[in-house]
N, C-alpha and C. Protein backbone atom coordinates (compact mmCIF):
# COMPACT_ATOMS: atom_id res chain seq x y z
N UNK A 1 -141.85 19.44 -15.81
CA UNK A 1 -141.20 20.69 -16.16
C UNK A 1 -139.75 20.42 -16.54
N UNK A 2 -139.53 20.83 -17.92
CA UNK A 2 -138.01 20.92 -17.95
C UNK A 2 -137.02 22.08 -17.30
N UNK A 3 -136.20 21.51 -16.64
CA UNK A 3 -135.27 22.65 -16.20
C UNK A 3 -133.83 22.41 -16.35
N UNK A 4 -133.71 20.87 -17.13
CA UNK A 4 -131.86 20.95 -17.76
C UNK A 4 -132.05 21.55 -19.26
N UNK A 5 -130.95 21.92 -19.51
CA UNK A 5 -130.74 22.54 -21.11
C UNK A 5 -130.94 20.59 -22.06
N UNK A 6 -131.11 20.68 -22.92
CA UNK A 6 -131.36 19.28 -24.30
C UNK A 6 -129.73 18.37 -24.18
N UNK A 7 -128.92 19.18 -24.23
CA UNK A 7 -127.70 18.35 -24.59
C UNK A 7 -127.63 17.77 -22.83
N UNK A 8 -127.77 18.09 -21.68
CA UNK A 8 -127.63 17.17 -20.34
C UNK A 8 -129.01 16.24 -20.40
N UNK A 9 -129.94 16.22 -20.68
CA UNK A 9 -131.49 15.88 -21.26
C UNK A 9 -130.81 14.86 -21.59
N UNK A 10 -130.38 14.77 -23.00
CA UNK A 10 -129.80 13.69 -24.15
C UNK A 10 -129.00 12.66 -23.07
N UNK A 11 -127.99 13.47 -22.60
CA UNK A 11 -127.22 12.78 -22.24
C UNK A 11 -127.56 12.21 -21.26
N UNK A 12 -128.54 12.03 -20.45
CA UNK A 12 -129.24 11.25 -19.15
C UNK A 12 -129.86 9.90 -20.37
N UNK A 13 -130.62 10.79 -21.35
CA UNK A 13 -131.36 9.59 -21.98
C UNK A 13 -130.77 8.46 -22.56
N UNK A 14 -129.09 9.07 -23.43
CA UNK A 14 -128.68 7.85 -23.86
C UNK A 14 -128.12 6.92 -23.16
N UNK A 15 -127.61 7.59 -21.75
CA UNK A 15 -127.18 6.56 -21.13
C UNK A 15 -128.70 5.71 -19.95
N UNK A 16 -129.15 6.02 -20.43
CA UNK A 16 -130.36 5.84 -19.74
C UNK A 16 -130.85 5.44 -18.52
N UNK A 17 -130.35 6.94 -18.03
CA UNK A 17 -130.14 7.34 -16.29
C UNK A 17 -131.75 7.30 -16.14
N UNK A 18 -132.16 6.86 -15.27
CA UNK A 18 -133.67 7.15 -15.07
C UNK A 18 -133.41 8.49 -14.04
N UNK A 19 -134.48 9.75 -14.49
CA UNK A 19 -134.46 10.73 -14.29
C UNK A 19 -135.39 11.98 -14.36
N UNK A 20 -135.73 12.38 -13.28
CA UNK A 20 -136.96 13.31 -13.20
C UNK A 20 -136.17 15.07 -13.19
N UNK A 21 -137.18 15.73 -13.52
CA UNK A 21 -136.89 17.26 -13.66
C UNK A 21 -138.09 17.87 -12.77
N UNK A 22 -137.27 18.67 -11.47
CA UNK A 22 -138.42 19.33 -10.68
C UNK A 22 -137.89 20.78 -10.32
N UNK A 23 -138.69 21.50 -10.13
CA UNK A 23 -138.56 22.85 -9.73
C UNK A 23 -139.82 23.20 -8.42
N UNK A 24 -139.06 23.55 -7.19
CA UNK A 24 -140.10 23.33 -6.11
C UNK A 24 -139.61 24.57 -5.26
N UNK A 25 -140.13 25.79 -5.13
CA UNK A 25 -140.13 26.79 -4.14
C UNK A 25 -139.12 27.92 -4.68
N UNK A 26 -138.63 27.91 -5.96
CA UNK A 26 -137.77 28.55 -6.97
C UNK A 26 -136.38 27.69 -7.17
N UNK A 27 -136.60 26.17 -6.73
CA UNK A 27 -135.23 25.85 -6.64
C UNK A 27 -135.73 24.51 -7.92
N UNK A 28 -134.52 24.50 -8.90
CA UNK A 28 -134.62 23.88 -9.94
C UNK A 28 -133.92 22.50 -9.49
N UNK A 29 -134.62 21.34 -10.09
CA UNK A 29 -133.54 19.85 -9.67
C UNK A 29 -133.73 18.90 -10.76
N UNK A 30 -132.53 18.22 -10.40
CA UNK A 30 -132.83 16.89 -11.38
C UNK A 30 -132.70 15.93 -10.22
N UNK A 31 -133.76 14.98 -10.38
CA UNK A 31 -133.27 13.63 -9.53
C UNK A 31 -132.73 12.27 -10.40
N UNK A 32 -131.61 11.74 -10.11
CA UNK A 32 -131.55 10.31 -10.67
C UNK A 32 -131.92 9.27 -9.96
N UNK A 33 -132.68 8.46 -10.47
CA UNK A 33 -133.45 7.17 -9.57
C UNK A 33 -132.80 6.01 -10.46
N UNK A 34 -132.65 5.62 -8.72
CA UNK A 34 -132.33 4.08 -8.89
C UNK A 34 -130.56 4.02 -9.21
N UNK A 35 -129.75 5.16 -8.80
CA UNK A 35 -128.38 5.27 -9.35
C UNK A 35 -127.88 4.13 -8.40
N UNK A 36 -127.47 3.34 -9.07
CA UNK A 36 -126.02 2.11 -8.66
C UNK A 36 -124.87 2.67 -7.63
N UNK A 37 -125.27 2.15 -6.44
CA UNK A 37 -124.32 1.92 -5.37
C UNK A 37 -123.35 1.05 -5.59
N UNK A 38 -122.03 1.45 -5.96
CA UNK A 38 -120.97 0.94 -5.60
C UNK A 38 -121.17 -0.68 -4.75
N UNK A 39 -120.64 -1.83 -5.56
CA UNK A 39 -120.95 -3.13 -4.59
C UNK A 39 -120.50 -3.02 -3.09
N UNK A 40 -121.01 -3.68 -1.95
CA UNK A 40 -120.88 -3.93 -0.76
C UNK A 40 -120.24 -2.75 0.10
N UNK A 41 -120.48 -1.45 -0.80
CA UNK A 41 -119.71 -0.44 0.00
C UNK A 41 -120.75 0.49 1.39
N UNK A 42 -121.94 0.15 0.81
CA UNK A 42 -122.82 0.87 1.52
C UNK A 42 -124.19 0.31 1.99
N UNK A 43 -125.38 0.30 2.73
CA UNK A 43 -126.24 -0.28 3.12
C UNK A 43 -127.37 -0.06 2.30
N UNK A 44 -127.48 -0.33 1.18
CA UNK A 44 -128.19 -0.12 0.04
C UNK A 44 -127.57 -0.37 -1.27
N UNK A 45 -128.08 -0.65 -1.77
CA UNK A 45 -127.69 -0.71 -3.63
C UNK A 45 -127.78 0.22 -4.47
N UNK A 46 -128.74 0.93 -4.21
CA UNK A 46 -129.15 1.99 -5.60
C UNK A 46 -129.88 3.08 -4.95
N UNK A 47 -129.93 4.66 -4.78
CA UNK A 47 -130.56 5.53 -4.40
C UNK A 47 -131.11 6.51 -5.00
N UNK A 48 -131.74 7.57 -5.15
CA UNK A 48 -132.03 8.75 -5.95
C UNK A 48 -130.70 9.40 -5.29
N UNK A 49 -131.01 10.29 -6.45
CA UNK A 49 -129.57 11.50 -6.05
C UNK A 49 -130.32 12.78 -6.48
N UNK A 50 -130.32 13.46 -5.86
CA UNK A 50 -131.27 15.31 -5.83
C UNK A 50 -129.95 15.40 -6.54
N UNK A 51 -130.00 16.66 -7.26
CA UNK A 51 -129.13 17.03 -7.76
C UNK A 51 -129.82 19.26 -8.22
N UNK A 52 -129.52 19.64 -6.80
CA UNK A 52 -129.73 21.62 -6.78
C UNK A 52 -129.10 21.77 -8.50
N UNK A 53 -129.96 22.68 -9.11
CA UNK A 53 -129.43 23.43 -10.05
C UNK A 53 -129.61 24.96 -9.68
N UNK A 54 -128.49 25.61 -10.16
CA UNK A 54 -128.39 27.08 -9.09
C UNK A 54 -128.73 27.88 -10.85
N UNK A 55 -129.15 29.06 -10.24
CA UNK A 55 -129.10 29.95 -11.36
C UNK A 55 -127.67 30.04 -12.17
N UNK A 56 -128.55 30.00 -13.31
CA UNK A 56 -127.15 29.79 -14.66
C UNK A 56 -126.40 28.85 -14.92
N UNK A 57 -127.17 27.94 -14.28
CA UNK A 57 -127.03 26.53 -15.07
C UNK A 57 -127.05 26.42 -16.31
N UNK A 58 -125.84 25.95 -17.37
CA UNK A 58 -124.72 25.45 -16.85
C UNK A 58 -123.39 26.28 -16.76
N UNK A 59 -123.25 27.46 -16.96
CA UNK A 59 -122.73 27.82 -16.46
C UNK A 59 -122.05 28.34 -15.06
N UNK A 60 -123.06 28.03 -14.12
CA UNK A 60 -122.67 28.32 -12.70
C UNK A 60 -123.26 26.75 -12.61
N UNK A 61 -121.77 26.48 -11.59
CA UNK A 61 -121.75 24.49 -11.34
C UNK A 61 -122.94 23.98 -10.25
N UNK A 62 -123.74 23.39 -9.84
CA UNK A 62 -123.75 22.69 -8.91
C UNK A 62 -123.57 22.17 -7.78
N UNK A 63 -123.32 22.70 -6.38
CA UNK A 63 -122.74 22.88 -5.68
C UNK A 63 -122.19 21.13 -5.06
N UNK A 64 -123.43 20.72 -4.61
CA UNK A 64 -123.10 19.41 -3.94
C UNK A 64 -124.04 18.15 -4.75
N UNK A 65 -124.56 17.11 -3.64
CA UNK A 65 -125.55 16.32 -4.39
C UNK A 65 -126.34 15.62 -2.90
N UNK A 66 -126.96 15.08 -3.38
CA UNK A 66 -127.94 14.58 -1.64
C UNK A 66 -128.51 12.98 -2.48
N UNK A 67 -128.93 12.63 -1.30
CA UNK A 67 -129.11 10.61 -1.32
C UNK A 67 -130.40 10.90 -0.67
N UNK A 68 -131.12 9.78 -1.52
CA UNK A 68 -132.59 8.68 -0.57
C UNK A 68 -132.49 7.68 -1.37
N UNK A 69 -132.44 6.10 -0.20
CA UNK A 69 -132.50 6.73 1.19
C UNK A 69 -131.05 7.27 1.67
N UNK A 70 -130.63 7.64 3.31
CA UNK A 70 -129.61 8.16 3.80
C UNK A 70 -128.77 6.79 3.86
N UNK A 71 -127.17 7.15 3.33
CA UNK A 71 -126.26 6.03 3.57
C UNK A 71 -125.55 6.06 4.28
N UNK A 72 -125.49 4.85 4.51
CA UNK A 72 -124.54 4.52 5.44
C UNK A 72 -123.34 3.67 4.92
N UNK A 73 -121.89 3.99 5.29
CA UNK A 73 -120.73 2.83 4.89
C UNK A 73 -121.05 1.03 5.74
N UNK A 74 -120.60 0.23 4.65
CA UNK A 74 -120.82 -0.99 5.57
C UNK A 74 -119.25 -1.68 5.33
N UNK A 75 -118.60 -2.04 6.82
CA UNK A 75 -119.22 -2.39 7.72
C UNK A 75 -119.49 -1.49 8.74
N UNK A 76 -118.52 -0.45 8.77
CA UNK A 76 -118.84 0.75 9.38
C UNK A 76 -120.05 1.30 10.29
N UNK A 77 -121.32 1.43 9.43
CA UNK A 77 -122.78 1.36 10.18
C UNK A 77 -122.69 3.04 10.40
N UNK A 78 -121.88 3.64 10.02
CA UNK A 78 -122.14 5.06 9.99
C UNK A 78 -122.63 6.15 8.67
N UNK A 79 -122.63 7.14 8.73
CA UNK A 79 -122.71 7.93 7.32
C UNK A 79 -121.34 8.58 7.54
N UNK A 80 -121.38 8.41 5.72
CA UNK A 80 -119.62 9.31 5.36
C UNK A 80 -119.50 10.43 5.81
N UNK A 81 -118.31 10.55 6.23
CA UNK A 81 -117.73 12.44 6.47
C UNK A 81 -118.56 13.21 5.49
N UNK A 82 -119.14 14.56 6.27
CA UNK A 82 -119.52 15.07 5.61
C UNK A 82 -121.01 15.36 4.58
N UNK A 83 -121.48 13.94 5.09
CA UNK A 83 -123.03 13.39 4.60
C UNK A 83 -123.72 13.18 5.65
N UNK A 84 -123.99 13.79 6.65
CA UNK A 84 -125.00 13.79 7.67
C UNK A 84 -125.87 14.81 8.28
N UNK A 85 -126.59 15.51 7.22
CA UNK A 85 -126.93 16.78 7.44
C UNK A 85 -128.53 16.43 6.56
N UNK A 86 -129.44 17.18 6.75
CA UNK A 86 -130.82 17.10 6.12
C UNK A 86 -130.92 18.10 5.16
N UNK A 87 -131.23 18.18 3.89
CA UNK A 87 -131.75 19.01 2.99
C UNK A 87 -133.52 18.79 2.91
N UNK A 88 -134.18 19.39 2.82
CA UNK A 88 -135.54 19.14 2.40
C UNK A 88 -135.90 19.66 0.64
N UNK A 89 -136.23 18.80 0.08
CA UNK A 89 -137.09 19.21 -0.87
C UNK A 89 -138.04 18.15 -1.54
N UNK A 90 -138.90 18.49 -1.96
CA UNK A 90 -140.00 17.62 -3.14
C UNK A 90 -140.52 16.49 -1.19
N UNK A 91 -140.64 17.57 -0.29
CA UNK A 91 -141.39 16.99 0.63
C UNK A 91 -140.82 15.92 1.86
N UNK A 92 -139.63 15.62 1.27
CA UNK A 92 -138.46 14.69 1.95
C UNK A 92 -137.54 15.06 2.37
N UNK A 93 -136.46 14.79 3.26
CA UNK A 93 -135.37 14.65 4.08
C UNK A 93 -134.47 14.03 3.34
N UNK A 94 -133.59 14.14 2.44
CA UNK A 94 -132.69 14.33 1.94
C UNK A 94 -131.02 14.64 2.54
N UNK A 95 -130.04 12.81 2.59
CA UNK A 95 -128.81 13.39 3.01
C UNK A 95 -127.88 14.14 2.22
N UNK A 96 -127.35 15.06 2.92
CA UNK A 96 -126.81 16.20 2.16
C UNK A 96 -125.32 15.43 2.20
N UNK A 97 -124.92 15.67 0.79
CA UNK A 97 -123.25 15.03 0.89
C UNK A 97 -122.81 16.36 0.50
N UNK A 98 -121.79 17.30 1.09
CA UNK A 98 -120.87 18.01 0.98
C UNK A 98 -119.82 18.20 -0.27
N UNK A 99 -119.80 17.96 -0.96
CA UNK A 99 -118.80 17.46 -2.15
C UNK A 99 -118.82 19.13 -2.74
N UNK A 100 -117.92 20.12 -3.07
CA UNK A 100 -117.53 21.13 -3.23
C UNK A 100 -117.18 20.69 -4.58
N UNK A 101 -117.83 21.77 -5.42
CA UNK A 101 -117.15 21.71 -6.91
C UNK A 101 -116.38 23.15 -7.03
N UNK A 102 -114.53 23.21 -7.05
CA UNK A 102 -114.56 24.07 -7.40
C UNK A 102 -113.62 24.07 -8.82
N UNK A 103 -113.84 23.01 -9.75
CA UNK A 103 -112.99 22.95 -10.86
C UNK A 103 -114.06 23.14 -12.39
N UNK A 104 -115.51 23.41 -12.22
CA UNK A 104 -116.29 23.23 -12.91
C UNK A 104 -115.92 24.42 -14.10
N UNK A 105 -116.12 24.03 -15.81
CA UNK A 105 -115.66 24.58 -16.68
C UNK A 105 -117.10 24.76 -17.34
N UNK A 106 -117.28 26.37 -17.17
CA UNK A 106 -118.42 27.07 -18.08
C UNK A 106 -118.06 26.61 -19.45
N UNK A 107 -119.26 26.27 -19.91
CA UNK A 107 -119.17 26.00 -21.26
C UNK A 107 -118.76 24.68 -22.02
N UNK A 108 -118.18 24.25 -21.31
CA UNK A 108 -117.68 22.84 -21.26
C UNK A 108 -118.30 21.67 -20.23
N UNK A 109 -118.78 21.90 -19.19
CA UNK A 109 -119.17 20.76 -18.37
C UNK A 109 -121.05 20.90 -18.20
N UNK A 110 -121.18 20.03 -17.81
CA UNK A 110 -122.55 19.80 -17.59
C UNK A 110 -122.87 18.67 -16.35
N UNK A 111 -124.44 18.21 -17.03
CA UNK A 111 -125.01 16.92 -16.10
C UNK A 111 -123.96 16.26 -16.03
N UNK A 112 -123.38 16.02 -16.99
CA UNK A 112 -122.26 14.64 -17.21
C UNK A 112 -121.02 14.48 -16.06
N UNK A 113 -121.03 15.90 -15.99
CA UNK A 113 -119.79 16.18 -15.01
C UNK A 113 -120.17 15.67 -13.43
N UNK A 114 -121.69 16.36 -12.92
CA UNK A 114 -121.55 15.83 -12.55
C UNK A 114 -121.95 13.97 -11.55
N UNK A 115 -122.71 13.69 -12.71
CA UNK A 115 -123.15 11.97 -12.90
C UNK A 115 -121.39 11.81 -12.55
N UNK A 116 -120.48 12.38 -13.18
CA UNK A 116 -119.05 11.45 -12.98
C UNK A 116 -118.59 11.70 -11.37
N UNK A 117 -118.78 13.09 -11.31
CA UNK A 117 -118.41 13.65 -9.55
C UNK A 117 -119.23 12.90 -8.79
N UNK A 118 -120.51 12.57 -8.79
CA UNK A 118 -121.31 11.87 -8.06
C UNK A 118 -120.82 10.43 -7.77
N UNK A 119 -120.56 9.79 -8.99
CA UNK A 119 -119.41 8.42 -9.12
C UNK A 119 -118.42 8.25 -8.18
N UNK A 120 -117.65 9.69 -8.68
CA UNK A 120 -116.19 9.36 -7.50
C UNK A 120 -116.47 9.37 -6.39
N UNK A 121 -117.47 10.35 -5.40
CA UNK A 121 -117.78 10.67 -4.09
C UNK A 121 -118.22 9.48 -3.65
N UNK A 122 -119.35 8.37 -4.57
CA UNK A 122 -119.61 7.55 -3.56
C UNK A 122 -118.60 6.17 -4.16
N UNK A 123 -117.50 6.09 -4.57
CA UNK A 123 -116.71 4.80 -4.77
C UNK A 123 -115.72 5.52 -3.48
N UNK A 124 -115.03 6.40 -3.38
CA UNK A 124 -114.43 7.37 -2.11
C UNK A 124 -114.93 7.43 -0.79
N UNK A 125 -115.96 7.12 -0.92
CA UNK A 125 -116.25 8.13 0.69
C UNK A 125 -115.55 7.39 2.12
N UNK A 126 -115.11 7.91 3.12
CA UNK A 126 -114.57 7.35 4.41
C UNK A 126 -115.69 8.03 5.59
């Protein structure tokens, strides 16, 4: 099922995010698989990232984003501020990372925005 608009579509494909489109209980998602963990920062390499699409997408932003599997900082051995909470969807337990969008520009931003927000949160996290 498609549930991003063609131009965030495109733009997963050319950069060629591997990426599924699901809609499960009225809630619309994109997952990215296999997204690149930041080197030696975390106890894993590469995770899916859920990614909620809220009504009026893209105009209404995205709120947060969620990880499988759940990370942890290394050497640390903990999960980041703010990422230790369970979301469920598509049947799984899902860590919820907190990341607040409140700079998102109707009409102007999209997936892209936030594939880049997703970037900063996990090169950042404490």
């Amino acid at each position: 099922m498609a549930v991003l608009p063609m131009k965030c579509r495109r733009y997963l494909e050319d950069r060629s995010i591997a990426h599924s489109e699901r809609e499960e209980g009225g809630k619309r998602a994109v997952i990215l698989h296999g997204f690149p963990l930041p080197a030696g920062r975390y106890d894993a390499t590469a995770a899916d990232i859920l990614i909620l699409l809220p009504a009026g997408y893209p105009d209404n932003p995205p709120d947060m984003f969620h990880a499988l599997p759940w990370l942890r900082l290394v050497p640390a051995g903990r999960y980041p501020n703010a990422a230790d909470q369970p979301v469920v969807f598509g049947g799984q337990n899902w860590q919820r990372w907190s990341r607040h969008n409140n700079e998102w520009r109707p009409g102007r931003d999209g997936i892209w925005t936030m594939v880049k927000r997703v970037e900063a949160a996990l090169q950042v996290a404490a």
